[in-house]
N, C-alpha and C. Protein backbone atom coordinates (compact mmCIF):
# COMPACT_ATOMS: atom_id res chain seq x y z
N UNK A 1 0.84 -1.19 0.00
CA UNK A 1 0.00 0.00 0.00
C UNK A 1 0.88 1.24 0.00
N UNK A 2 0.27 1.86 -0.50
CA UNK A 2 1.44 3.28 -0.72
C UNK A 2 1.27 3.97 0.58
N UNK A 3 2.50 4.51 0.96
CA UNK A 3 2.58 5.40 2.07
C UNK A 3 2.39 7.39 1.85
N UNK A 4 1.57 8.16 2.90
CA UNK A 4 1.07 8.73 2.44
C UNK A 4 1.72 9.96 3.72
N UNK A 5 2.75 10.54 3.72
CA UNK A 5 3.36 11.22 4.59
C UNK A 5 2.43 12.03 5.27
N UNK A 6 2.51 12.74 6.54
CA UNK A 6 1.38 13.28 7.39
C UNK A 6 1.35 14.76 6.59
N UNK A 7 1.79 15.14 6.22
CA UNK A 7 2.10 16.83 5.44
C UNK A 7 1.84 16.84 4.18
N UNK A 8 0.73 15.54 3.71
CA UNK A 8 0.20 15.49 1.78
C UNK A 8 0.98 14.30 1.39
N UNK A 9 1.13 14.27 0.07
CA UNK A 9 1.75 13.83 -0.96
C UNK A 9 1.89 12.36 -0.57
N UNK A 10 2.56 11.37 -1.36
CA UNK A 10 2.60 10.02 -1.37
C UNK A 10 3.87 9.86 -1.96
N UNK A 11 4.42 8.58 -1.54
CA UNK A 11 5.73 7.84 -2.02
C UNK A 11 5.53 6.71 -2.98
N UNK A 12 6.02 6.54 -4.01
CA UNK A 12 5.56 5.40 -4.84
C UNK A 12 6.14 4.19 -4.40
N UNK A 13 5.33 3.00 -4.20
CA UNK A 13 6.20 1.99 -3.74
C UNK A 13 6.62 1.22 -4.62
N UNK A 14 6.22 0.96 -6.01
CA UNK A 14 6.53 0.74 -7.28
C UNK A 14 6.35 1.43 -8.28
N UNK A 15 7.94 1.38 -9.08
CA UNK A 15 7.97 2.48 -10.19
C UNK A 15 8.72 1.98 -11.08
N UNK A 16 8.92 2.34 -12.31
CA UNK A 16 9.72 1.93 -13.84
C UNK A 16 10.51 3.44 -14.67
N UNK A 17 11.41 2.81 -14.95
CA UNK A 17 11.88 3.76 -16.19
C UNK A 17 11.82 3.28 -17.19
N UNK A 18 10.87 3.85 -18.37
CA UNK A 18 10.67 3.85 -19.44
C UNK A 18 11.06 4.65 -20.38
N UNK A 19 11.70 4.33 -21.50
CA UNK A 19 12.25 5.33 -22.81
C UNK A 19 11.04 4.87 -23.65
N UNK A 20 10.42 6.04 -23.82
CA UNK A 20 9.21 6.47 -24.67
C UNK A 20 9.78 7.23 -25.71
N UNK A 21 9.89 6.84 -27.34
CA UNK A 21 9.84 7.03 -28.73
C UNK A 21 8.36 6.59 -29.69
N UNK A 22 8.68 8.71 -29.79
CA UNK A 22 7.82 8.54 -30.44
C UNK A 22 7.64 8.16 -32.41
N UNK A 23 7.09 7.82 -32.74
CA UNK A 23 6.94 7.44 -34.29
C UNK A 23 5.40 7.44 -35.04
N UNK A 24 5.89 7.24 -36.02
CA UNK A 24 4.27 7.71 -37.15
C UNK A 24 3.26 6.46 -36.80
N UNK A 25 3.55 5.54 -35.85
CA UNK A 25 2.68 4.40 -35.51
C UNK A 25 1.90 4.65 -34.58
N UNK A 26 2.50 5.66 -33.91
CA UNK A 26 2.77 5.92 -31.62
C UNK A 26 3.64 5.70 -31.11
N UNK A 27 4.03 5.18 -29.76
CA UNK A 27 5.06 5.55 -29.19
C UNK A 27 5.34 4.03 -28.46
N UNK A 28 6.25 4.11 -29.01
CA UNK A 28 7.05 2.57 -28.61
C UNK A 28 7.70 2.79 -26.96
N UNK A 29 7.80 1.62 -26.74
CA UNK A 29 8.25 1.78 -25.30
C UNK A 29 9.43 1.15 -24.64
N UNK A 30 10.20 1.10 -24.35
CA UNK A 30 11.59 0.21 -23.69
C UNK A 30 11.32 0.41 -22.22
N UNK A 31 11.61 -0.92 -21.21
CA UNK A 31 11.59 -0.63 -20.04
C UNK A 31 13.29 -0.60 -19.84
N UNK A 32 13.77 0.39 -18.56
CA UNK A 32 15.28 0.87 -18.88
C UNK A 32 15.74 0.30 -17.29
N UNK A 33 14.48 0.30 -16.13
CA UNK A 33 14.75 -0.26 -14.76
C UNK A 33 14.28 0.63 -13.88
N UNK A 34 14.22 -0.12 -12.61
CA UNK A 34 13.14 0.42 -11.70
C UNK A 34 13.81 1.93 -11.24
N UNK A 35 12.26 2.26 -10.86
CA UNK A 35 12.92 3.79 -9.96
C UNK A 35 11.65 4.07 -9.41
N UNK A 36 11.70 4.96 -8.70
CA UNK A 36 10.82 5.04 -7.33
C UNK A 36 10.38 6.82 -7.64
N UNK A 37 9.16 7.30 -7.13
CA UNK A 37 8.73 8.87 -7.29
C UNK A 37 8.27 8.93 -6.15
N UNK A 38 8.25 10.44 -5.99
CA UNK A 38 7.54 10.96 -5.25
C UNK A 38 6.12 11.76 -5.90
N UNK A 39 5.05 11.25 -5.49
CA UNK A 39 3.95 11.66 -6.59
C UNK A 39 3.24 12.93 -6.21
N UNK A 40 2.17 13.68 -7.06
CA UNK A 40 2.10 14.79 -6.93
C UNK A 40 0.89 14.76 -5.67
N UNK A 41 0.50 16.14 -5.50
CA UNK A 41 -0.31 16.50 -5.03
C UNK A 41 -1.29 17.26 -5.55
N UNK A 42 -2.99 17.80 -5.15
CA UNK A 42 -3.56 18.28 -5.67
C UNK A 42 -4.04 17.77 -6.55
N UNK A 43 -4.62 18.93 -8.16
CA UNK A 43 -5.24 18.41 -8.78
C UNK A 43 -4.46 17.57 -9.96
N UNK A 44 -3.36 17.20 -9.90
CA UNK A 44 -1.96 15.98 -10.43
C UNK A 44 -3.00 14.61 -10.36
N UNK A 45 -2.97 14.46 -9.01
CA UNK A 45 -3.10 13.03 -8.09
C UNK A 45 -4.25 12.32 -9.04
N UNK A 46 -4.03 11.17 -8.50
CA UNK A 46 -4.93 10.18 -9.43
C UNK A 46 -5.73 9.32 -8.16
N UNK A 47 -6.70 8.77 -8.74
CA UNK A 47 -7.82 8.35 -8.01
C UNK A 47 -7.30 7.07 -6.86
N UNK A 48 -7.39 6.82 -5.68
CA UNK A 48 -6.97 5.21 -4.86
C UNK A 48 -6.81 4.30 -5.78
N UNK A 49 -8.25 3.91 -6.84
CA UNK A 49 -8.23 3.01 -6.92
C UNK A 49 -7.18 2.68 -8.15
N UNK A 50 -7.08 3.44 -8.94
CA UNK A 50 -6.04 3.65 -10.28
C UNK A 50 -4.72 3.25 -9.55
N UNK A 51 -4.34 4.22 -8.27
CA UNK A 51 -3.36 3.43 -7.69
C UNK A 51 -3.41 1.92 -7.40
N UNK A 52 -3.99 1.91 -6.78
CA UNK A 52 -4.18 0.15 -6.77
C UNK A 52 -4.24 -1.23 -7.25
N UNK A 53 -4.70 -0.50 -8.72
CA UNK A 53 -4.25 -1.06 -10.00
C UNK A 53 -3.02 -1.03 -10.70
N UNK A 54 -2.52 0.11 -10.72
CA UNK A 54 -0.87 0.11 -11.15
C UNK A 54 -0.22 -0.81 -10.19
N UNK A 55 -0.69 -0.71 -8.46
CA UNK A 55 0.59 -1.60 -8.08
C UNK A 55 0.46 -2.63 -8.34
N UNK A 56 -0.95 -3.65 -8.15
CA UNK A 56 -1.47 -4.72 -8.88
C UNK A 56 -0.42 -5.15 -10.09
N UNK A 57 -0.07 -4.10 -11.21
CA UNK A 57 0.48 -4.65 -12.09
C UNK A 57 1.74 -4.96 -11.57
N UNK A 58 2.46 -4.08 -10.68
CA UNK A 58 3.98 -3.89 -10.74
C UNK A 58 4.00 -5.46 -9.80
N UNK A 59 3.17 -5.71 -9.17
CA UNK A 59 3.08 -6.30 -8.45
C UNK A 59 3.46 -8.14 -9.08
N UNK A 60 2.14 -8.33 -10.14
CA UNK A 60 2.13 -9.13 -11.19
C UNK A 60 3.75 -9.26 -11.96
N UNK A 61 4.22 -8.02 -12.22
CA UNK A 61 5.49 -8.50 -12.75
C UNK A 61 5.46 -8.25 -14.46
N UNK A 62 6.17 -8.69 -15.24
CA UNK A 62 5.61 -7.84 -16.74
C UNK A 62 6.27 -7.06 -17.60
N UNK A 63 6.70 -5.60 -16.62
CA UNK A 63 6.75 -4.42 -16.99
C UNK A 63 7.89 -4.74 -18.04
N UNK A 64 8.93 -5.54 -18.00
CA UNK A 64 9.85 -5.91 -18.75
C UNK A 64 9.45 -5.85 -20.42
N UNK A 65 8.24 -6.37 -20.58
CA UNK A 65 8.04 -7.00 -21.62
C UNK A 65 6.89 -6.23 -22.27
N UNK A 66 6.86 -4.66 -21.45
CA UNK A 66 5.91 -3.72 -22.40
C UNK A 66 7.08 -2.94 -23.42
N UNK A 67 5.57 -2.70 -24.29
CA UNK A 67 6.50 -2.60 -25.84
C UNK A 67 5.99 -1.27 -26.59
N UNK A 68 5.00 -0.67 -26.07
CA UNK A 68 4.05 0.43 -26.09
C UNK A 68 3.03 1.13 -25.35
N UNK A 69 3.01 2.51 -25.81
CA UNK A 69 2.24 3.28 -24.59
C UNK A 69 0.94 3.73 -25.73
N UNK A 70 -0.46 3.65 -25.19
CA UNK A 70 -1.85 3.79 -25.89
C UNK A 70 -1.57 5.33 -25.48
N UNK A 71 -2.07 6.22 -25.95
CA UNK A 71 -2.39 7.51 -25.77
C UNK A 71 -3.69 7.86 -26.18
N UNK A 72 -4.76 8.11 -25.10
CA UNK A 72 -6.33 8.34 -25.65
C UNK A 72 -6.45 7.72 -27.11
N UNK A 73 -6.12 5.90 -26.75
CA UNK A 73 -6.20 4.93 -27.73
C UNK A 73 -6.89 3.60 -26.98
N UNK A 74 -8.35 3.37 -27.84
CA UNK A 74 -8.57 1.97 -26.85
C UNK A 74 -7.71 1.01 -26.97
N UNK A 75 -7.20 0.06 -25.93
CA UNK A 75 -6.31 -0.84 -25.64
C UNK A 75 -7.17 -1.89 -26.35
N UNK A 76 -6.37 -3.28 -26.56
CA UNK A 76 -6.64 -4.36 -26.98
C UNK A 76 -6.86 -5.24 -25.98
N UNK A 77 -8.03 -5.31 -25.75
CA UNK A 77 -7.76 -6.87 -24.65
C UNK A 77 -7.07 -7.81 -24.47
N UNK A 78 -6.30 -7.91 -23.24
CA UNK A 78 -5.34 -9.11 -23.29
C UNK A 78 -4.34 -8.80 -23.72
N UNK A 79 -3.57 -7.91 -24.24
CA UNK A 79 -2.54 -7.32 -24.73
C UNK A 79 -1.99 -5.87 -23.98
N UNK A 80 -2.39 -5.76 -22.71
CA UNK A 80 -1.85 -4.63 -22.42
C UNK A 80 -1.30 -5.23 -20.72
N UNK A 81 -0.05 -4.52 -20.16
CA UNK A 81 0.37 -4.54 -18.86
C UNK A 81 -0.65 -3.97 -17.67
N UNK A 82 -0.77 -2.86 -18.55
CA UNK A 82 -1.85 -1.96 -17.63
C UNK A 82 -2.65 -0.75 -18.62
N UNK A 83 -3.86 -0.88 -17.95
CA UNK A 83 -4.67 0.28 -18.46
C UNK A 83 -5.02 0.82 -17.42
N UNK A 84 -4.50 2.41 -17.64
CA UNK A 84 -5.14 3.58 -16.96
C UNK A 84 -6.22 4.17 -17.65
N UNK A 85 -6.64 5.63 -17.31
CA UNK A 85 -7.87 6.02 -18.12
C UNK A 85 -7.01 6.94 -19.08
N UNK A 86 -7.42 6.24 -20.57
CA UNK A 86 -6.69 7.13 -21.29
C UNK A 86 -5.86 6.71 -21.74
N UNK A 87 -4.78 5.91 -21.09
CA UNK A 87 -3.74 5.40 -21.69
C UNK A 87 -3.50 4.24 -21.13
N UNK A 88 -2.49 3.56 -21.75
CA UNK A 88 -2.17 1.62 -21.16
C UNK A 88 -0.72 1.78 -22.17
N UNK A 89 -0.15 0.58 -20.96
CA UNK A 89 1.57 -0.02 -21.24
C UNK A 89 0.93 -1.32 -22.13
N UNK A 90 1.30 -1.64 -23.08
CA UNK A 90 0.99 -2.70 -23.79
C UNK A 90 2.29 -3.52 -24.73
N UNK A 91 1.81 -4.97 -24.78
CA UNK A 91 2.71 -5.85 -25.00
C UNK A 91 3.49 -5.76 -26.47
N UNK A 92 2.43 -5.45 -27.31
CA UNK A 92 2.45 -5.25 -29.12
C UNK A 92 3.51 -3.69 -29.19
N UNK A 93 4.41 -4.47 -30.46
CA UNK A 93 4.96 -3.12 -31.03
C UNK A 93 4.43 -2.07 -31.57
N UNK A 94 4.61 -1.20 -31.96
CA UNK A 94 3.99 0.01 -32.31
C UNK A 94 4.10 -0.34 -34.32
């Protein structure tokens, strides 16, 4: 569960570095290795449960083997790491 310091903001307890290239297809994705954030506050922040789902994934394991990022693109079922609203890490090349 993510920790949520007494003074706002939150610590990510799972995180990725990704090299995002973009191209005339969309945007391909390389995972490069873990790293950790400090996430925003205000109107940034994203909903509990969205969190809960990302860690779900990181959790699951995967991230290695995403290959693209959806951008206000419906995802393919079964073919994605994770879907947020709006966007998803997905397995297929660009």
């Amino acid at each position: 569960r993510q920790d949520r310091p007494p003074k706002g903001g939150r610590h990510a307890s799972h995180g990725a570095a990704l090299r995002i290239e973009r191209g005339e297809g969309g945007f391909a994705a390389r995972w490069i290795g873990t790293a950790y954030f400090v996430c925003a506050n205000g109107g940034l922040t994203i909903d509990d449960s969205e969190i809960e789902a990302l860690t779900g994934a990181f959790r699951r394991g995967g991230i290695e083997f995403v290959k693209s990022v959806l951008w206000k693109t419906e995802p393919r079922t079964g073919r994605c790491w994770y879907i947020g609203d709006q966007w998803a890490l997905c397995y297929d090349d660009v």
